[in-house]
N, C-alpha and C. Protein backbone atom coordinates (compact mmCIF):
# COMPACT_ATOMS: atom_id res chain seq x y z
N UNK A 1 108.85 82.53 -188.24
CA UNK A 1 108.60 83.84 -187.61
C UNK A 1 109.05 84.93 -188.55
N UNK A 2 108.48 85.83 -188.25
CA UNK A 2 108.50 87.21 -189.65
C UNK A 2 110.15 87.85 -188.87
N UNK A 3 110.73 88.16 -190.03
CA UNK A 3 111.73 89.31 -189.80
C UNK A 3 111.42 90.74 -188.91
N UNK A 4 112.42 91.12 -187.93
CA UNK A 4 112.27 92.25 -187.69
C UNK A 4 111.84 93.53 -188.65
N UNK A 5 111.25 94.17 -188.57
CA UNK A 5 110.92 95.65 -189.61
C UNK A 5 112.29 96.53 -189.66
N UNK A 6 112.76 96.36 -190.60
CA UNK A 6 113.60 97.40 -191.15
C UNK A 6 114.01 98.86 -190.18
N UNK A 7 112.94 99.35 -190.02
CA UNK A 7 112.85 100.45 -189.15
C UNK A 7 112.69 100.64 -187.73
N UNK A 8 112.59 99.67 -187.24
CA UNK A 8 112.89 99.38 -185.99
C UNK A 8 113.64 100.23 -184.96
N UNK A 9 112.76 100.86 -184.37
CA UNK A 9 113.44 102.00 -183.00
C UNK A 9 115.52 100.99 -182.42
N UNK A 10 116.59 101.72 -182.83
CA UNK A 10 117.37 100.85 -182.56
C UNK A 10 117.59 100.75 -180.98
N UNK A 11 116.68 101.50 -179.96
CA UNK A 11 116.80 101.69 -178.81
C UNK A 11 115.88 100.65 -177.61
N UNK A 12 114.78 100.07 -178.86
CA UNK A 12 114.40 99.12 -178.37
C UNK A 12 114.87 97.43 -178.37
N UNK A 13 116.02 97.69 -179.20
CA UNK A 13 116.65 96.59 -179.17
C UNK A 13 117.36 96.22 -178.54
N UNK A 14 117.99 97.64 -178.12
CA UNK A 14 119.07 97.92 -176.68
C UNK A 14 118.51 97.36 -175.40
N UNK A 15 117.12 97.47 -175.51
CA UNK A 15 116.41 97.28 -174.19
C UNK A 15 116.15 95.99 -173.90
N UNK A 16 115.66 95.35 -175.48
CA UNK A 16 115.18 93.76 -175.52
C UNK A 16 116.41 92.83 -175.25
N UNK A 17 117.69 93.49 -175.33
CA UNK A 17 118.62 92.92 -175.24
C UNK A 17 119.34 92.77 -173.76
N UNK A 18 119.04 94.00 -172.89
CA UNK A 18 119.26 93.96 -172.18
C UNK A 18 118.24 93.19 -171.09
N UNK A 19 117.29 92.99 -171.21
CA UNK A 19 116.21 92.18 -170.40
C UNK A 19 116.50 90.37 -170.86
N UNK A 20 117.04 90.32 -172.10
CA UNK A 20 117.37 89.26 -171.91
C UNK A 20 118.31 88.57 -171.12
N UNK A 21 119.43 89.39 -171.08
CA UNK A 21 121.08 89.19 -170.10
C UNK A 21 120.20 89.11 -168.97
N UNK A 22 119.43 90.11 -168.20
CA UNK A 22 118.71 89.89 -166.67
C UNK A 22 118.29 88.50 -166.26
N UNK A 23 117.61 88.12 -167.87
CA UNK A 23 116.70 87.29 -167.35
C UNK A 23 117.33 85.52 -167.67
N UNK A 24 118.68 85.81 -168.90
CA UNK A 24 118.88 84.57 -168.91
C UNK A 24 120.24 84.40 -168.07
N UNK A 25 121.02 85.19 -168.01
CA UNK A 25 122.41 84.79 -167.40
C UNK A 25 122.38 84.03 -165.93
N UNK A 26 121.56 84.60 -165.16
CA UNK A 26 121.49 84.21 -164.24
C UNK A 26 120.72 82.37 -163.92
N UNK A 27 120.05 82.36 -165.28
CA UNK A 27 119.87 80.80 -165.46
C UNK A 27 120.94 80.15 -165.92
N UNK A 28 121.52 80.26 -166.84
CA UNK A 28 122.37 79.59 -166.88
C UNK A 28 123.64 79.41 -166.13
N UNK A 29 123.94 80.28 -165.15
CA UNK A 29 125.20 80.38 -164.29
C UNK A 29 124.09 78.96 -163.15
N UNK A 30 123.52 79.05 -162.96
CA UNK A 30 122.65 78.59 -161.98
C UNK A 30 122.37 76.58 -162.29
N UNK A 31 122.30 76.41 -164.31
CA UNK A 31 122.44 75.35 -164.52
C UNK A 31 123.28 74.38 -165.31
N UNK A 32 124.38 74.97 -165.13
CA UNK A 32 125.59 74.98 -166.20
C UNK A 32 126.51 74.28 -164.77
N UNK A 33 126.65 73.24 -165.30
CA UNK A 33 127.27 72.61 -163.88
C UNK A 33 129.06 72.58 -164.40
N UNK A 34 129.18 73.10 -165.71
CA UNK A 34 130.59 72.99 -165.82
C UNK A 34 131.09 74.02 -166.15
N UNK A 35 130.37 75.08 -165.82
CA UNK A 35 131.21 76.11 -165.54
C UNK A 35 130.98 77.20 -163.89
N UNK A 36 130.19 76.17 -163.24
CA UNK A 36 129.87 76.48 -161.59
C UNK A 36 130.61 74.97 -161.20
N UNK A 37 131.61 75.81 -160.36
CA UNK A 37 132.47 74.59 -159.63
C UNK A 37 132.50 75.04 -157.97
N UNK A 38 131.04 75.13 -158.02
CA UNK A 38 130.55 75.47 -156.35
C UNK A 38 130.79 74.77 -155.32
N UNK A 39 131.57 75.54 -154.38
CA UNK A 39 131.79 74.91 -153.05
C UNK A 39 130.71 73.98 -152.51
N UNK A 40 130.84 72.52 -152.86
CA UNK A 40 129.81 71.54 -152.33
C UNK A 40 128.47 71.91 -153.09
N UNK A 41 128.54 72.40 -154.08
CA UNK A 41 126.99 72.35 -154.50
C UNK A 41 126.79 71.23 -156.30
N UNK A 42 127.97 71.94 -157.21
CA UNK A 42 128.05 70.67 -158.48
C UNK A 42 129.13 69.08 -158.07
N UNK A 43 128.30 68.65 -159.25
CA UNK A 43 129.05 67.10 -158.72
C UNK A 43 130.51 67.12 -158.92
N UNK A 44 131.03 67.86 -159.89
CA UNK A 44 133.07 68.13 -160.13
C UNK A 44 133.29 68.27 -158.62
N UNK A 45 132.77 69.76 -157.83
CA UNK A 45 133.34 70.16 -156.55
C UNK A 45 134.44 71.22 -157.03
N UNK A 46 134.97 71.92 -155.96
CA UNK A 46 135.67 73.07 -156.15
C UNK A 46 137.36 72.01 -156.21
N UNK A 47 138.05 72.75 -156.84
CA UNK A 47 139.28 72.10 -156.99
C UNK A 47 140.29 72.02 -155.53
N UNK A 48 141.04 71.13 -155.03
CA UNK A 48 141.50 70.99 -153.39
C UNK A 48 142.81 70.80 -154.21
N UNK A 49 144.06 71.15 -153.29
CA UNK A 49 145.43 71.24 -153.33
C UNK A 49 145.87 70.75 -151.86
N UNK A 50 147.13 69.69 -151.32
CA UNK A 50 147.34 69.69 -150.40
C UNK A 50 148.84 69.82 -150.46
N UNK A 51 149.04 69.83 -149.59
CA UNK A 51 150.91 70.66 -148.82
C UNK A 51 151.11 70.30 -147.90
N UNK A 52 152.41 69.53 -147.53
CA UNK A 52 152.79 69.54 -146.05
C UNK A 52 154.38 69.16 -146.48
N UNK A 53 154.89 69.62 -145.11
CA UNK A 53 156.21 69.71 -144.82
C UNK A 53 156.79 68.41 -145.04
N UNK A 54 157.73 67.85 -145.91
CA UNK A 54 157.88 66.57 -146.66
C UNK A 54 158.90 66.05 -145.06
N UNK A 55 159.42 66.65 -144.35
CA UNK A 55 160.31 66.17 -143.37
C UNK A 55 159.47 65.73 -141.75
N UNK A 56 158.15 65.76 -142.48
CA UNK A 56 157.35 65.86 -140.76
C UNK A 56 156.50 64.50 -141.31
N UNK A 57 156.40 63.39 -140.31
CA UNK A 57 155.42 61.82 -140.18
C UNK A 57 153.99 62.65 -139.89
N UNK A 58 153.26 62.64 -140.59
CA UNK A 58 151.98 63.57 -139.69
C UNK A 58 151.19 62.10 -138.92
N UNK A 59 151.88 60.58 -139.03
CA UNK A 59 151.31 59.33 -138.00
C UNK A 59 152.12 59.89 -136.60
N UNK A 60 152.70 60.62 -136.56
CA UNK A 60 153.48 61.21 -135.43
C UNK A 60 152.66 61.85 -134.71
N UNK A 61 151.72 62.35 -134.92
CA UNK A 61 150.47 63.39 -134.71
C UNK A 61 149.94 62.35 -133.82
N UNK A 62 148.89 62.88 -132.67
CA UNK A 62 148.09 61.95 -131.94
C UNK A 62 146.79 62.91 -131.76
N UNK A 63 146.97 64.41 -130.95
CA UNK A 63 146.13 64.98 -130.66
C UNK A 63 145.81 66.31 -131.39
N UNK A 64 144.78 67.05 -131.33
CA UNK A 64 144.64 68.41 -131.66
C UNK A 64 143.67 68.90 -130.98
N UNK A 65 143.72 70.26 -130.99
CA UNK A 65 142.68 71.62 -130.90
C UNK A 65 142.53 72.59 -131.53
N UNK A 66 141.46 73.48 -131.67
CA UNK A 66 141.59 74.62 -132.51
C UNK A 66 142.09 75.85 -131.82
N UNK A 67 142.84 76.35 -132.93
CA UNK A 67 143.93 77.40 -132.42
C UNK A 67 142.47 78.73 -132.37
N UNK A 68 143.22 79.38 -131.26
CA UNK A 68 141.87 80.33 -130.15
C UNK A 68 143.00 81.66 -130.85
N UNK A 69 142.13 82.46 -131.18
CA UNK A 69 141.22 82.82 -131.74
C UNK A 69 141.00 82.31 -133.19
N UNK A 70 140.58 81.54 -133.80
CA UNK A 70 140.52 81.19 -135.29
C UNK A 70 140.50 82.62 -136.50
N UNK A 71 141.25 82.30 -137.54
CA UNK A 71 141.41 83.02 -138.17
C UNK A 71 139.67 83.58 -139.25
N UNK A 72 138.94 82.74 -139.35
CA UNK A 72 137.66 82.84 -139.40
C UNK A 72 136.94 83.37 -138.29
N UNK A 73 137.24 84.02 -136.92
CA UNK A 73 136.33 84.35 -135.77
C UNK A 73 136.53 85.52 -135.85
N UNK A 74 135.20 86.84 -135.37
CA UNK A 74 135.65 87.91 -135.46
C UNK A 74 136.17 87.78 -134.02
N UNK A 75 136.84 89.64 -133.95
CA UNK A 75 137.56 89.68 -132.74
C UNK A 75 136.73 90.00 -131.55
N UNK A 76 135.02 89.64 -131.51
CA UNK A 76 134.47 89.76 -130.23
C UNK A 76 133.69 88.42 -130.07
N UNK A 77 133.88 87.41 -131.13
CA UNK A 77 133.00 86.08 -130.64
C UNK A 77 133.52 85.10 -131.89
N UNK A 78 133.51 84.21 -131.72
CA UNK A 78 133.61 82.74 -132.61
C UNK A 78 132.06 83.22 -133.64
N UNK A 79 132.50 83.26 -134.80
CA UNK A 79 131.50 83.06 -135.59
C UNK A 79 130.79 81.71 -136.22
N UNK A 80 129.85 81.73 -137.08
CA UNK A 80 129.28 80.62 -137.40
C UNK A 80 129.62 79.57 -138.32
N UNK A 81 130.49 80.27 -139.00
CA UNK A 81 131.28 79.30 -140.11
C UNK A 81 132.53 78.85 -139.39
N UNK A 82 132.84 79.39 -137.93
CA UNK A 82 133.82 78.97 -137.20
C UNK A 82 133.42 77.54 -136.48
N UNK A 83 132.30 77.74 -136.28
CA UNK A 83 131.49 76.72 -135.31
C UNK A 83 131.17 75.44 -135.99
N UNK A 84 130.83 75.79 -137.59
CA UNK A 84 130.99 74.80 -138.98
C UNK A 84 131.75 73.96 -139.35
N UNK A 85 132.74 74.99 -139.54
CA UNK A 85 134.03 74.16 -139.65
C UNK A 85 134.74 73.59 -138.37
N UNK A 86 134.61 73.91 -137.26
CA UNK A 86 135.24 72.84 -136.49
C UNK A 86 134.51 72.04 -136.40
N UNK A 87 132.90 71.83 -136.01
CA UNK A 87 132.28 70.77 -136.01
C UNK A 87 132.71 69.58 -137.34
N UNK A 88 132.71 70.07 -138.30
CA UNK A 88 133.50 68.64 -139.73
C UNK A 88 134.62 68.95 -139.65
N UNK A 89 135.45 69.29 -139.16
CA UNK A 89 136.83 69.17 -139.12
C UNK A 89 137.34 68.02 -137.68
N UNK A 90 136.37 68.12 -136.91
CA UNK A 90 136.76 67.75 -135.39
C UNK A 90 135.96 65.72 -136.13
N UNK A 91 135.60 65.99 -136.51
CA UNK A 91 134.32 65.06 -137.56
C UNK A 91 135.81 63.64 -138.10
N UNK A 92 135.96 64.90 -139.15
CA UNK A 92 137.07 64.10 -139.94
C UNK A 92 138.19 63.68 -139.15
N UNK A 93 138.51 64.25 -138.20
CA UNK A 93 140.46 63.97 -137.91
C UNK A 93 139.77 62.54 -136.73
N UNK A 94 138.92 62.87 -136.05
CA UNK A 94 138.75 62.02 -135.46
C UNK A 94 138.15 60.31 -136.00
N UNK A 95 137.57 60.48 -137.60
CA UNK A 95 137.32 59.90 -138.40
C UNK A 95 139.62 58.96 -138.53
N UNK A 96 140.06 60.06 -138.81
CA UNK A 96 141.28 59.22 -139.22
C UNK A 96 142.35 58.96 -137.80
N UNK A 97 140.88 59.04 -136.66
CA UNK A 97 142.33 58.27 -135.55
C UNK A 97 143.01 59.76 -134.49
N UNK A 98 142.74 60.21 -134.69
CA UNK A 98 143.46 61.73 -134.12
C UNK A 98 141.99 61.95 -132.82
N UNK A 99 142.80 62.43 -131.94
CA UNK A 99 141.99 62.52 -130.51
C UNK A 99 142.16 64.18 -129.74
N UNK A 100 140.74 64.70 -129.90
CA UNK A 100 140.51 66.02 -129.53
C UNK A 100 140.64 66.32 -127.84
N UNK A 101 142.25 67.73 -127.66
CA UNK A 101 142.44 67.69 -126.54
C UNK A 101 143.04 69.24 -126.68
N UNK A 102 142.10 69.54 -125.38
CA UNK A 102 141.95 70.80 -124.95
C UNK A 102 143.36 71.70 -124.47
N UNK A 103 144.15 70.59 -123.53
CA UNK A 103 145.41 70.91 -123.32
C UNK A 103 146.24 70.03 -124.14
N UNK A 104 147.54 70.88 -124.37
CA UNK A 104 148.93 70.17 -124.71
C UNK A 104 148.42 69.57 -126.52
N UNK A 105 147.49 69.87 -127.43
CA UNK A 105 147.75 69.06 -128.26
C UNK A 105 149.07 69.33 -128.94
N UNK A 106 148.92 68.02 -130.25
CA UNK A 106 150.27 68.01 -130.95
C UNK A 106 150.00 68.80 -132.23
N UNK A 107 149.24 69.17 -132.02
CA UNK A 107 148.22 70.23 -133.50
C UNK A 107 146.93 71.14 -133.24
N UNK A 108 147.60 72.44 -134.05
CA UNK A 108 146.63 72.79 -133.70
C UNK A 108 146.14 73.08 -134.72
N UNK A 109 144.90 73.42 -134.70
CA UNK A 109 144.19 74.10 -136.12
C UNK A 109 143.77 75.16 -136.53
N UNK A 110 143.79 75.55 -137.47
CA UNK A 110 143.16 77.33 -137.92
C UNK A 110 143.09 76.93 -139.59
N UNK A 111 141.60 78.16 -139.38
CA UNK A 111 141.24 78.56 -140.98
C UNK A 111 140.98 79.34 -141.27
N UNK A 112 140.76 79.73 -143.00
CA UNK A 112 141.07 80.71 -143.16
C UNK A 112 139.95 80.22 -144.29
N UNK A 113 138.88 81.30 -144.52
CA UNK A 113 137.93 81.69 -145.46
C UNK A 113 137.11 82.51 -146.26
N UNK A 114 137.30 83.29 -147.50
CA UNK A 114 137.22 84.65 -148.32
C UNK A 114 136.20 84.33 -149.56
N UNK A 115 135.13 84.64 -149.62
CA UNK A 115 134.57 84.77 -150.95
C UNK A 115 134.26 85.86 -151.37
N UNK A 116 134.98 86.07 -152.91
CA UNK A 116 135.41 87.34 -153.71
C UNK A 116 134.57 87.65 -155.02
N UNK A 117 133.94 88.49 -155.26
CA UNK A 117 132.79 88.60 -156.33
C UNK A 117 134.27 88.95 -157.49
N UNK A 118 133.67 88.02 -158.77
CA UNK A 118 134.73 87.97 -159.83
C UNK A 118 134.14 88.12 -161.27
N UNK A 119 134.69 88.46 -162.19
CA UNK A 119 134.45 88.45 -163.53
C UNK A 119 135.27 87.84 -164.29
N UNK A 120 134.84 87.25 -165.26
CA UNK A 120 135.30 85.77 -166.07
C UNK A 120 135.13 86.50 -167.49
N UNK A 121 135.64 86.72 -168.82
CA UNK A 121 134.97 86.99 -170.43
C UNK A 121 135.43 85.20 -171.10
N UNK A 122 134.35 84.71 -171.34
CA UNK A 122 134.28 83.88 -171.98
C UNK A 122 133.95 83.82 -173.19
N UNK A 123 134.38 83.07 -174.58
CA UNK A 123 134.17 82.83 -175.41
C UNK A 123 132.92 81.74 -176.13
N UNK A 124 131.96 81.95 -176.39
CA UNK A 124 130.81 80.96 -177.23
C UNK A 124 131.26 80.34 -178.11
N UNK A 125 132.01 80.88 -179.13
CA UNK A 125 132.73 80.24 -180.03
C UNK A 125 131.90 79.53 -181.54
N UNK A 126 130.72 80.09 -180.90
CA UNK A 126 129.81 79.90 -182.18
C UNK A 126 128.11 80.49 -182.03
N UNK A 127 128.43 81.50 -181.67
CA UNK A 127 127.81 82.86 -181.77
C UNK A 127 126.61 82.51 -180.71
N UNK A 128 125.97 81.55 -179.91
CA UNK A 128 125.15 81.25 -179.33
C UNK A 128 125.54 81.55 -178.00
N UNK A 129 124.57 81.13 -176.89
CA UNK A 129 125.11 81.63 -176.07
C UNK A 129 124.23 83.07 -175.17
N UNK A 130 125.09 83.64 -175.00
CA UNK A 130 125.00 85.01 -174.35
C UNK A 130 124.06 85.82 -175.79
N UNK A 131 124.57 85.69 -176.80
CA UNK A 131 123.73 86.33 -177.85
C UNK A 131 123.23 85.60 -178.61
N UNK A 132 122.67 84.38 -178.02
CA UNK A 132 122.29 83.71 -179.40
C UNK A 132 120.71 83.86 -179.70
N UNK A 133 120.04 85.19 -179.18
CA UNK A 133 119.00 85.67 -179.23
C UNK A 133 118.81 86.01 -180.75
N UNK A 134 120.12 86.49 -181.23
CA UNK A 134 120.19 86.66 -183.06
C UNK A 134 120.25 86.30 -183.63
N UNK A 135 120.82 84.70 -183.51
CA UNK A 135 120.43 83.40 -184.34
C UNK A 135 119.21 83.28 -185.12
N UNK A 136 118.43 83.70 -184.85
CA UNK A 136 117.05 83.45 -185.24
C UNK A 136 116.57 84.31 -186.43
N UNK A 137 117.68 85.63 -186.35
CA UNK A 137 117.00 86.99 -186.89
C UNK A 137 118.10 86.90 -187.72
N UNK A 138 119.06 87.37 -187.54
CA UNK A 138 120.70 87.41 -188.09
C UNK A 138 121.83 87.07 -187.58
N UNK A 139 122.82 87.15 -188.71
CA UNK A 139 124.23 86.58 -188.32
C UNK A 139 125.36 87.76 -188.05
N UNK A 140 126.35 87.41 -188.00
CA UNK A 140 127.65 88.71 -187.50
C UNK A 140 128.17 88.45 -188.58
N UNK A 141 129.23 89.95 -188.36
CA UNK A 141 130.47 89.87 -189.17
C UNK A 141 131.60 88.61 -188.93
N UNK A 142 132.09 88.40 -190.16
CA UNK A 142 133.61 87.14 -190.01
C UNK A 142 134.51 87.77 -188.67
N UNK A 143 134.38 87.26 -188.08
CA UNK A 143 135.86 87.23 -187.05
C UNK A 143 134.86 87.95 -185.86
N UNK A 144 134.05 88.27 -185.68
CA UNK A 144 133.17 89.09 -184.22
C UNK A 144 133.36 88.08 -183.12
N UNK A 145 133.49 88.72 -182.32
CA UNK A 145 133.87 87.85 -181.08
C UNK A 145 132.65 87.76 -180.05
N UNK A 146 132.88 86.26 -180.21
CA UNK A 146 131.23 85.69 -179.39
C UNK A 146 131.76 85.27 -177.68
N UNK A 147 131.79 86.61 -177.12
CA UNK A 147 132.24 86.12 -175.67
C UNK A 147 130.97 87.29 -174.66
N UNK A 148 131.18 86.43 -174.10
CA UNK A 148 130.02 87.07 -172.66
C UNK A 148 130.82 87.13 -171.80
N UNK A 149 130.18 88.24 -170.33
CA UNK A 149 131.11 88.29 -169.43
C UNK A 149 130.56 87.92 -168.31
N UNK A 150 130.97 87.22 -167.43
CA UNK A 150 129.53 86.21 -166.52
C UNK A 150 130.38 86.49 -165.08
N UNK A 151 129.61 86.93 -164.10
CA UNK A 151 130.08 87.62 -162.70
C UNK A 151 130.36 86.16 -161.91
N UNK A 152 130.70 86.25 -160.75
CA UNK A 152 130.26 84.78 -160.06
C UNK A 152 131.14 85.28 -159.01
N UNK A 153 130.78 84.39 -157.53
CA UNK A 153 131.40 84.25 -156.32
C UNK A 153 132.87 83.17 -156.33
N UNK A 154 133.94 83.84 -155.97
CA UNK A 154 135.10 82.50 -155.77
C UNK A 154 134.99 82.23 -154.21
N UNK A 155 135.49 81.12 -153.89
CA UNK A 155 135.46 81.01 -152.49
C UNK A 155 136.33 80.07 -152.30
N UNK A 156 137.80 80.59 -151.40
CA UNK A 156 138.62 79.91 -150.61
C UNK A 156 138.51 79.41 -149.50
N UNK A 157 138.69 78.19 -149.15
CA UNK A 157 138.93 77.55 -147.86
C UNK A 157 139.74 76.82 -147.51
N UNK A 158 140.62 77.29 -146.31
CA UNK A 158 142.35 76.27 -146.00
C UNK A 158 142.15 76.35 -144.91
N UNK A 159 142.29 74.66 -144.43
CA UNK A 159 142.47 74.06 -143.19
C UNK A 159 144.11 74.02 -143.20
N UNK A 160 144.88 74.87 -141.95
CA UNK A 160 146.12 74.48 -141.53
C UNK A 160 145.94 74.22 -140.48
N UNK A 161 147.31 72.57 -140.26
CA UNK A 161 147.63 71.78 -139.05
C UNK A 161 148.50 72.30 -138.88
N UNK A 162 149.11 72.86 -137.61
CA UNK A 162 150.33 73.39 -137.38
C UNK A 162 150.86 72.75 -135.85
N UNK A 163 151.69 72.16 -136.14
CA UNK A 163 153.01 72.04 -134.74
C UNK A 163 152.97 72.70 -133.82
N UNK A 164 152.04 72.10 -132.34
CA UNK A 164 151.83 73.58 -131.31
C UNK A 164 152.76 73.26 -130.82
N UNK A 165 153.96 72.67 -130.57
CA UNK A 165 155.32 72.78 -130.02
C UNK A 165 156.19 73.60 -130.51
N UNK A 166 156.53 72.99 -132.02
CA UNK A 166 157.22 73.91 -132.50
C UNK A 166 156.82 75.30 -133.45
N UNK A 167 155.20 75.07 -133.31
CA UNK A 167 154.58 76.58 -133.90
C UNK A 167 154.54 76.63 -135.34
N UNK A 168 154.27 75.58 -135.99
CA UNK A 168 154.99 75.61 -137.56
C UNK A 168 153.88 74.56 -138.32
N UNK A 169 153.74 75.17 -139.85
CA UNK A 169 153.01 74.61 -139.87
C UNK A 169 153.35 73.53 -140.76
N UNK A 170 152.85 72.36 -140.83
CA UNK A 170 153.09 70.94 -141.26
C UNK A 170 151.92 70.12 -142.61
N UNK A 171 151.03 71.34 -142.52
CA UNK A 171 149.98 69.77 -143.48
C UNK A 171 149.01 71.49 -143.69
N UNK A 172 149.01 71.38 -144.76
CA UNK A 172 147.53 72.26 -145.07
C UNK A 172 146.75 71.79 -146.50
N UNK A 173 145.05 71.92 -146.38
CA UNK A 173 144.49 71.44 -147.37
C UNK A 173 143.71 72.87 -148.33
N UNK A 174 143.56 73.14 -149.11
CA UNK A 174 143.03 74.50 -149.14
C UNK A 174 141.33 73.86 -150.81
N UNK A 175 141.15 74.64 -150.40
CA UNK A 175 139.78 74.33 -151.59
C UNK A 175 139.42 75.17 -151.80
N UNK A 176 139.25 75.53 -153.78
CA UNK A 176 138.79 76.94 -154.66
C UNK A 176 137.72 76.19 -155.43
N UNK A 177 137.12 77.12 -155.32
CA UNK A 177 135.75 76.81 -156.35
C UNK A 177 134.94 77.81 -156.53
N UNK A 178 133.51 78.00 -157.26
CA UNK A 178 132.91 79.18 -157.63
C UNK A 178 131.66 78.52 -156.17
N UNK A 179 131.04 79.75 -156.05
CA UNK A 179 130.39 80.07 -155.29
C UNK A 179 128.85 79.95 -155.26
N UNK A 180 128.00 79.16 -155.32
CA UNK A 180 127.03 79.47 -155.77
C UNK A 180 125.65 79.83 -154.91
N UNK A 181 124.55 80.74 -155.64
CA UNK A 181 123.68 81.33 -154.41
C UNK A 181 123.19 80.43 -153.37
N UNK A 182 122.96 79.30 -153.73
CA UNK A 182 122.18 78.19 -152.81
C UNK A 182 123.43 78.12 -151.47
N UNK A 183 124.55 77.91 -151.73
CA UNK A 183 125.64 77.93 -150.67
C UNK A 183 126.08 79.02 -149.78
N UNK A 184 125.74 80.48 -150.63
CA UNK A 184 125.77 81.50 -149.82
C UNK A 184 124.51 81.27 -149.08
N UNK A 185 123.31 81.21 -149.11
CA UNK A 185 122.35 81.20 -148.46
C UNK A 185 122.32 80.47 -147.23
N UNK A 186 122.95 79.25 -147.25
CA UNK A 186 122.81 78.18 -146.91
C UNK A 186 124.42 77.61 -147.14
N UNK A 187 124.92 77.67 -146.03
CA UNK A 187 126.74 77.67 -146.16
C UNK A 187 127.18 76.41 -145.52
N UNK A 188 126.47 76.08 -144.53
CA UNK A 188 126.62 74.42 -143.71
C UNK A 188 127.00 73.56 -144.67
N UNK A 189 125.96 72.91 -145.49
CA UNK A 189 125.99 71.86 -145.71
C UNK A 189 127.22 71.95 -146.95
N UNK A 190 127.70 73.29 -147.64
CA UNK A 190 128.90 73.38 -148.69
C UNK A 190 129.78 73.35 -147.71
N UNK A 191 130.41 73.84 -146.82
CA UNK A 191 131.04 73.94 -145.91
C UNK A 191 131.73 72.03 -145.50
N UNK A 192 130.57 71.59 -144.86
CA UNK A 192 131.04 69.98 -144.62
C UNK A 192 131.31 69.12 -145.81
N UNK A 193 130.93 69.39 -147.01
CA UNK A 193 131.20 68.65 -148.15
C UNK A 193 132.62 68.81 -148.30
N UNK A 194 133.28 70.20 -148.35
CA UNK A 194 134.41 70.54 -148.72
C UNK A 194 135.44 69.82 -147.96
N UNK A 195 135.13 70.60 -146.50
CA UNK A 195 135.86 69.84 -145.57
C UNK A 195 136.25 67.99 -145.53
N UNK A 196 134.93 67.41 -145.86
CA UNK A 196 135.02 65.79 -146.19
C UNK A 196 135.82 65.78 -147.21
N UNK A 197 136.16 66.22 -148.27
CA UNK A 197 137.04 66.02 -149.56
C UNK A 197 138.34 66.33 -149.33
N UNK A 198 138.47 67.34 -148.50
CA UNK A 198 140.01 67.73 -147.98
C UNK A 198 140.46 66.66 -147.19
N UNK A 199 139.89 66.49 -146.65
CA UNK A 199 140.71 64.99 -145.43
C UNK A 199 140.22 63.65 -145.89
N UNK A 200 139.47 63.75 -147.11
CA UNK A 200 139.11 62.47 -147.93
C UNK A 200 140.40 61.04 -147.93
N UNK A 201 141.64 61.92 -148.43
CA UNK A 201 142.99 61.19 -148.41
C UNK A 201 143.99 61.32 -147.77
N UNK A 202 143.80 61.92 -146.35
CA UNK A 202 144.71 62.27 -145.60
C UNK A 202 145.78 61.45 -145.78
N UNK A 203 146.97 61.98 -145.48
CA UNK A 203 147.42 62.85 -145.68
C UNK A 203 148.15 63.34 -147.02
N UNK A 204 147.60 62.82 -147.85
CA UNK A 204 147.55 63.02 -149.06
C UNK A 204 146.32 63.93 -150.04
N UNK A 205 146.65 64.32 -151.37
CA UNK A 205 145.12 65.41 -151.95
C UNK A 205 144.11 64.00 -152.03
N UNK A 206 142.98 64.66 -152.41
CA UNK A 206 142.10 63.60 -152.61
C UNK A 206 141.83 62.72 -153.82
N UNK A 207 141.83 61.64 -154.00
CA UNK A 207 141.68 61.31 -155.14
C UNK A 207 140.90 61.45 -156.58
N UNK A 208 141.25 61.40 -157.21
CA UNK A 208 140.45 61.84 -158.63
C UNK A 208 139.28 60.89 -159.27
């Protein structure tokens, strides 16, 4: 392919450059499975942490319910990711033996869920990439720094078991990962994946 012309409007390069970021970033955030660690959508999965009170048997546990008003419900109705998550949460515990009860349980449950639009500057590390549109044409100066800055959704989710006797809480699982459009659109089926991985090893994190 012929070299750019010397004389070249430098404003159209501004432009060609910028239609490229439109048109490629958003592909590659989309097929880059290792650097999208989407709630239930890539095969890694969002990273899970678990916690519980080292002085509490959680085989001591028999029953639960979800704590009214859930921290996910607005304050005039149970919302839909409320209705989500208890349906695979009520899924799993009863999966490990635990029996859903309206009065008196020995646990109750609440969650808590935030996805936060974020910015990341990453490094290419060999000029490709985000600019490697110039590969083709030209090279950079020694030492130029080959980093792009790539937006993305984070999204938290923590299941806490808490002691409805003594009000306290005993066992929580929480899960971070990036966010991706197919899951915002469509939040169910990321939603129950997550949840299955959190109580994967009860009462322990999940295995690797």
């Amino acid at each position: 392919m012929s070299s750019p012309s010397p004389g070249a409007v430098p404003g159209r390069h501004r432009a060609a450059t910028l239609l490229f970021a439109a048109w490629a970033l958003p592909l590659l955030r989309a097929v880059n499975c290792g650097w999208l660690l989407a709630l239930g959508a890539c095969a890694t999965g969002p990273e899970i942490r678990v916690d519980m009170d080292p002085r509490v048997n959680m085989q001591s546990y028999k029953t639960f319910a979800f704590l009214r008003p859930l921290a996910t419900d607005s304050q005039q109705y149970t919302t839909l990711a409320s209705t989500r998550l208890m349906q695979s949460t009520r899924a799993q515990l009863e999966r490990l033996g635990f029996s859903y009860a309206e009065t008196e349980p020995d646990l109750w449950v609440n969650f808590f869920l935030k996805v936060v639009d974020k910015q990341q500057v990453r490094s290419s590390g060999t000029g490709t990439g985000y600019y490697g549109y110039r590969s083709r044409y030209y090279g950079t100066w020694s030492g130029y720094p080959n980093v792009e800055t790539v937006e993305y959704r984070e999204g938290t989710l923590s299941v806490d078991l808490v002691d409805a006797k003594k009000k306290q809480l005993v066992w929580q699982g929480v899960a971070e990962g990036e966010v991706s459009d197919e899951s915002m659109k469509n939040p169910g089926p990321a939603l129950d994946s997550v949840v299955t991985r959190i109580f994967s090893n009860f009462p322990n994190a999940p295995q690797r």
